[in-house]
Protein backbone atom coordinates (compact mmCIF):
# COMPACT_ATOMS: atom_id res chain seq x y z
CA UNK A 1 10.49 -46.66 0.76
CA UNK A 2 13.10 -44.16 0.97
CA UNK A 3 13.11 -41.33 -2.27
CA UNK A 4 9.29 -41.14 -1.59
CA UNK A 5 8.10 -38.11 0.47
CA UNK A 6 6.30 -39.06 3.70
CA UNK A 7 2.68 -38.38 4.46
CA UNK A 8 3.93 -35.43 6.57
CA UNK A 9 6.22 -34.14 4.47
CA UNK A 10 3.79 -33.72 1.76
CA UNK A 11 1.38 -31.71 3.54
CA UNK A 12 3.81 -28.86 5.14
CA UNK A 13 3.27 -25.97 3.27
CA UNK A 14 6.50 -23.60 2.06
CA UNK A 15 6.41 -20.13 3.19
CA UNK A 16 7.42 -18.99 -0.77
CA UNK A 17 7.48 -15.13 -0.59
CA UNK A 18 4.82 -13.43 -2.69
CA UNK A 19 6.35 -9.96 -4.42
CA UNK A 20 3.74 -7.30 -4.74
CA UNK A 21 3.17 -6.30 -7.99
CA UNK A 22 3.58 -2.42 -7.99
CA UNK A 23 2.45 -1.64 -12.16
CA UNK A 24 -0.48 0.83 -13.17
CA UNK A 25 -1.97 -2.70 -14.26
CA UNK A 26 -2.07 -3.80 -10.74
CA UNK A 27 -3.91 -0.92 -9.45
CA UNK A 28 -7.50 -1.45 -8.88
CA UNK A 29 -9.45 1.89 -8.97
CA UNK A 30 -12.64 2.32 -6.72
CA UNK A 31 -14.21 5.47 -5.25
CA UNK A 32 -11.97 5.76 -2.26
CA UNK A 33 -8.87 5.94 -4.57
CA UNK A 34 -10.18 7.80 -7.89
CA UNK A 35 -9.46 11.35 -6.61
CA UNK A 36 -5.83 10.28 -5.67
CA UNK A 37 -5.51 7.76 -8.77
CA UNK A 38 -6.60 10.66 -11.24
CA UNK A 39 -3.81 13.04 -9.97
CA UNK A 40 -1.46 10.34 -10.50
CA UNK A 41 -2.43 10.36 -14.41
CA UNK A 42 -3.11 13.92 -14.41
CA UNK A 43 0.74 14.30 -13.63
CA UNK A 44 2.88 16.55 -15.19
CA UNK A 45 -0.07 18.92 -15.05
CA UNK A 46 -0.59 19.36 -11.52
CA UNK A 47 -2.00 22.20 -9.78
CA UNK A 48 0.65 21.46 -6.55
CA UNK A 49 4.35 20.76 -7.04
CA UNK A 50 3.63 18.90 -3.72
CA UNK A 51 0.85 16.77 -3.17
CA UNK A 52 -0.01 14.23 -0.01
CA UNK A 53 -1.77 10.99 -0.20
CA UNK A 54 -3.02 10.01 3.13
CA UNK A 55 -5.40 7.28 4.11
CA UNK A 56 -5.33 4.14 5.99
CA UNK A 57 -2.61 1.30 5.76
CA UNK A 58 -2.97 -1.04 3.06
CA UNK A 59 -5.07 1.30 0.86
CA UNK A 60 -2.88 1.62 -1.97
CA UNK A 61 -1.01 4.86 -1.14
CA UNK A 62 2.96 3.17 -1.78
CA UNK A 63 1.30 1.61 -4.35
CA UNK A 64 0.05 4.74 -5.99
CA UNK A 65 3.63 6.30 -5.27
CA UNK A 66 5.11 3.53 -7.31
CA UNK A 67 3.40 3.74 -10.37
CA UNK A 68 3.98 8.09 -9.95
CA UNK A 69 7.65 7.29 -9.51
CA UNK A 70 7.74 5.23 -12.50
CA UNK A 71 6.41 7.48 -14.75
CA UNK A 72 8.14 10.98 -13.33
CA UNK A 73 11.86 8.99 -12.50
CA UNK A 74 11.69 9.85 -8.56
CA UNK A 75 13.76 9.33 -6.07
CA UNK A 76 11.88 7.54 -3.31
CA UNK A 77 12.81 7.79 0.36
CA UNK A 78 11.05 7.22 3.80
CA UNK A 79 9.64 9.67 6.47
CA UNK A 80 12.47 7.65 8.81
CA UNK A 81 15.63 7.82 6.20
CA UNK A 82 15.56 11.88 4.58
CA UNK A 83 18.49 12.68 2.91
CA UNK A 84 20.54 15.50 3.80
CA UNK A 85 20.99 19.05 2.00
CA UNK A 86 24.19 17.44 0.60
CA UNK A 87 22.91 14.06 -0.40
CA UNK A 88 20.32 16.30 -2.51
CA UNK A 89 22.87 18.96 -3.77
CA UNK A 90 24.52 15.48 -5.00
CA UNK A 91 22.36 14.09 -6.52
CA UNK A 92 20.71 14.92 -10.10
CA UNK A 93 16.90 14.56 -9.08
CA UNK A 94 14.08 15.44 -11.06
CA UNK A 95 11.08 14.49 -8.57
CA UNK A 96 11.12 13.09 -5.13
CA UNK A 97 9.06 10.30 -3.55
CA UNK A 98 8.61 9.84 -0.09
CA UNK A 99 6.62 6.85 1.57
CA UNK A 100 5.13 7.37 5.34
CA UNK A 101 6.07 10.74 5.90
CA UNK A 102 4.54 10.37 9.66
CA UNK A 103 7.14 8.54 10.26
CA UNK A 104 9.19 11.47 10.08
CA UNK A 105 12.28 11.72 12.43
CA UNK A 106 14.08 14.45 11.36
CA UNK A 107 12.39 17.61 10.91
CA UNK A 108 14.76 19.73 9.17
CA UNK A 109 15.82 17.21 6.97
CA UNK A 110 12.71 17.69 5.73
CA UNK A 111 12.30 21.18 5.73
CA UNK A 112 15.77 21.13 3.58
CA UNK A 113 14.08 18.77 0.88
CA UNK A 114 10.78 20.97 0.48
CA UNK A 115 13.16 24.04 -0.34
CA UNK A 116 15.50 22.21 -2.43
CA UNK A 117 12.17 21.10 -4.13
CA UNK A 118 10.84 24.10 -4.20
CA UNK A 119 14.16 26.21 -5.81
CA UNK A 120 14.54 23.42 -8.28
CA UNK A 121 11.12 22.96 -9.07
CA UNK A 122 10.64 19.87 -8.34
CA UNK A 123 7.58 17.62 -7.58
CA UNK A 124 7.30 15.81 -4.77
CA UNK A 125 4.61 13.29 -3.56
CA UNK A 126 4.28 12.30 -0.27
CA UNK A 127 2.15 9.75 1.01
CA UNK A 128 1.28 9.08 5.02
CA UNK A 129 -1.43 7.04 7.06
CA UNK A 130 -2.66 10.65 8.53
CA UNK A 131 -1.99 14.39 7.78
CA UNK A 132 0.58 15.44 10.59
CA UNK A 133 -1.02 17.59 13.28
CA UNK A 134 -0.36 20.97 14.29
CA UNK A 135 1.12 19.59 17.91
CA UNK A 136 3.37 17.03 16.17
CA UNK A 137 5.48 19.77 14.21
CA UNK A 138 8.04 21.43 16.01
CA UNK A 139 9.40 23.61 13.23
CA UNK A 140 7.10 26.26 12.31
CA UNK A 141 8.71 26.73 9.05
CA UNK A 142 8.36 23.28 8.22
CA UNK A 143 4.11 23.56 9.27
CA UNK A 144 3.88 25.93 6.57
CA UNK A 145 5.56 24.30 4.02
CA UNK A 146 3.08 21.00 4.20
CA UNK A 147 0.37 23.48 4.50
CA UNK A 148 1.32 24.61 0.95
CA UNK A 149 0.81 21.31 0.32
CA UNK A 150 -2.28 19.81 -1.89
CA UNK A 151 -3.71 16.61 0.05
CA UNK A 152 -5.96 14.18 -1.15
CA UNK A 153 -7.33 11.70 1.03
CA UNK A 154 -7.81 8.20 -0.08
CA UNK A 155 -10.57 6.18 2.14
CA UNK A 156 -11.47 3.02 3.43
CA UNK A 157 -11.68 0.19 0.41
CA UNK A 158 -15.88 -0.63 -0.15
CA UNK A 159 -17.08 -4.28 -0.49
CA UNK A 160 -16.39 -4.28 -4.50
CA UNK A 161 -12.85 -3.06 -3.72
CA UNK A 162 -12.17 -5.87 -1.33
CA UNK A 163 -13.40 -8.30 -3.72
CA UNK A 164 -11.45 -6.95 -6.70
CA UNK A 165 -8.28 -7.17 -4.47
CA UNK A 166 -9.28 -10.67 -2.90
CA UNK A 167 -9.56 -12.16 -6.76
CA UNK A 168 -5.96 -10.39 -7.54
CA UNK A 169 -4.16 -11.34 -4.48
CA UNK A 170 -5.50 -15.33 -4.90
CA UNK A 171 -4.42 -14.57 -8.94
CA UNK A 172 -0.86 -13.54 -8.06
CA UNK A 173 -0.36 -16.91 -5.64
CA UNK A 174 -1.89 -18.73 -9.00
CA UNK A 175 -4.93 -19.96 -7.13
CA UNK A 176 -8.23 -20.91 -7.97
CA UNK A 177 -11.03 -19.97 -5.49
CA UNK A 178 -14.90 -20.84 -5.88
CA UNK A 179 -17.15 -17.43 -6.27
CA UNK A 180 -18.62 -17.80 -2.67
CA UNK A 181 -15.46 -18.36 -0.53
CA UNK A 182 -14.77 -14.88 -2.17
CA UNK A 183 -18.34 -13.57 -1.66
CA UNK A 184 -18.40 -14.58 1.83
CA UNK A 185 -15.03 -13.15 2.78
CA UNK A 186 -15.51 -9.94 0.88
CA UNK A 187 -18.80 -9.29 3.36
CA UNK A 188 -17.54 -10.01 6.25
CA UNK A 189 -13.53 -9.20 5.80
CA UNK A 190 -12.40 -5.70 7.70
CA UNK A 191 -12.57 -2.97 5.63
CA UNK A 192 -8.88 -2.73 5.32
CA UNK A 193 -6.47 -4.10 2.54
CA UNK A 194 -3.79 -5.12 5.49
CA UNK A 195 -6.65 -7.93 6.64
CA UNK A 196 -7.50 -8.75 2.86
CA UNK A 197 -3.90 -9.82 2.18
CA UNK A 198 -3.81 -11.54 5.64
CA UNK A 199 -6.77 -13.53 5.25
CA UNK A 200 -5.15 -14.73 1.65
CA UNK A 201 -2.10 -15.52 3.16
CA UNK A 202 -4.23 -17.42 5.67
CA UNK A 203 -6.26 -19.79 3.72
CA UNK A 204 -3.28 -20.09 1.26
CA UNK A 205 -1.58 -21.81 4.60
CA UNK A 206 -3.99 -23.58 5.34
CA UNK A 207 -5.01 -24.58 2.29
CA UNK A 208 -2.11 -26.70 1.32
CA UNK A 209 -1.47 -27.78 5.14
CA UNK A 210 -5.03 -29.60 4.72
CA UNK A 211 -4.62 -30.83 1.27
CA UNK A 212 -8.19 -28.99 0.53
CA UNK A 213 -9.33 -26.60 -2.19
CA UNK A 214 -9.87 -22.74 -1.22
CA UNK A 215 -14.04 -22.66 -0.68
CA UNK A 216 -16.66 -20.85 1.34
CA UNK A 217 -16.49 -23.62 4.20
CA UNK A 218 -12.69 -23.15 4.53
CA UNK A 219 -13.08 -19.94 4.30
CA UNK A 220 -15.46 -20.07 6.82
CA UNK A 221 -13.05 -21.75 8.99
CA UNK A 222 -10.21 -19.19 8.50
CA UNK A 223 -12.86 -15.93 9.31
CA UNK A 224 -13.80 -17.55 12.36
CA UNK A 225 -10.38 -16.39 13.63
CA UNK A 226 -11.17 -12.59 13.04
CA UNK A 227 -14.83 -12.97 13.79
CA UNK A 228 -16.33 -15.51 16.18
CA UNK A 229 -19.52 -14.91 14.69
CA UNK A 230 -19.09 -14.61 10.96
CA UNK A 231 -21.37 -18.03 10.46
């Protein structure tokens, strides 16, 4: 009967885009983020004008930039996309953000924006998957200045961590999932955030492709792609 949706129809899932929630609300604090997390709160009275957050992708480093930004109104930019001296002399900042600053492209953009920082006293927090090496720096001047820098590391998430994040990622797609789908994927999952939010985005798909309710045997079913083994 035409008006009614087809078999088919019904069981292709939409692709909806899910916006990450960046509030200090959203944050989950566990022992490989406390030390970083703290300094967040601790800010205006830091012991650094310039901090780093490094640490592996997916462990909450933009995340912890975001809720910094928030609170000290900062500019954010990206290792790739400095601004120059002008752009800064422009502009009316009172901190300065920026995300993946291994990314980094232009070195003496960079060295500009530490001294600018620096005469103007003004905070800046940088965040990067790894602390740039000695080889990777052409600019001596520029080496010295992130040496000033303090750097906190933030590690890889624990089991409780990957939990905590597995319940909030299924909360924010409003889904309900059974206490040992997310036991059994919390044990076995990578210890990385990146393959938590995968794997939710995964059984999500799947999920309403099969018509079937998010448990440990789908879940099952979904792991097996990562890990042969994980029965």
């Amino acid at each position: 009967m035409s008006g009614q949706p087809s078999e088919t129809s019904a069981q292709l899932p939409l692709d909806l885009p899910i916006t990450p929630r960046f509030g200090r609300d959203d944050f989950l604090p566990a022992p490989a983020n406390l030390a970083a997390l703290t300094m967040i709160e601790e800010w205006p009275n830091w012991p650094n004008r310039i901090i780093s957050l490094y640490g592996p992708p997916g462990s909450g480093k933009s995340h912890l930039l975001a809720i910094w930004a928030a609170q000290a109104h900062a500019e954010i930019y990206t290792g790739d996309a400095l601004p120059s001296l002008d752009e800064l002399l422009q502009r009316n900042l009172s901190a300065i953000g920026i995300d993946n600053v291994d990314q980094l492209k232009d070195e003496t953009a960079l060295f500009h924006l530490l001294n600018f920082a620096n005469e103007h006293r003004l905070f800046v927090l940088m965040t990067a998957r790894r602390l740039l090496r000695r080889d990777e720096v052409i600019l001596p001047d520029l080496l010295s200045r992130l040496r000033l820098a303090l750097s906190l590391e933030i590690g890889a998430p624990d089991e409780g961590l990957i939990r905590a994040v597995l319940e909030k990622l299924f909360r924010d797609r409003q889904l309900i999932v059974d206490a040992p789908a997310l036991d059994y994927a919390a044990l076995r999952l990578d210890r990385s955030l990146e393959s938590v939010r995968a794997f939710v985005a995964a059984i999500d798909h799947a999920a309403l492709a099969q018509g079937r309710p998010i448990t440990r045997a789908l879940a099952a079913e979904i792991m097996a792609n990562w890990l042969p083994n994980a029965d």
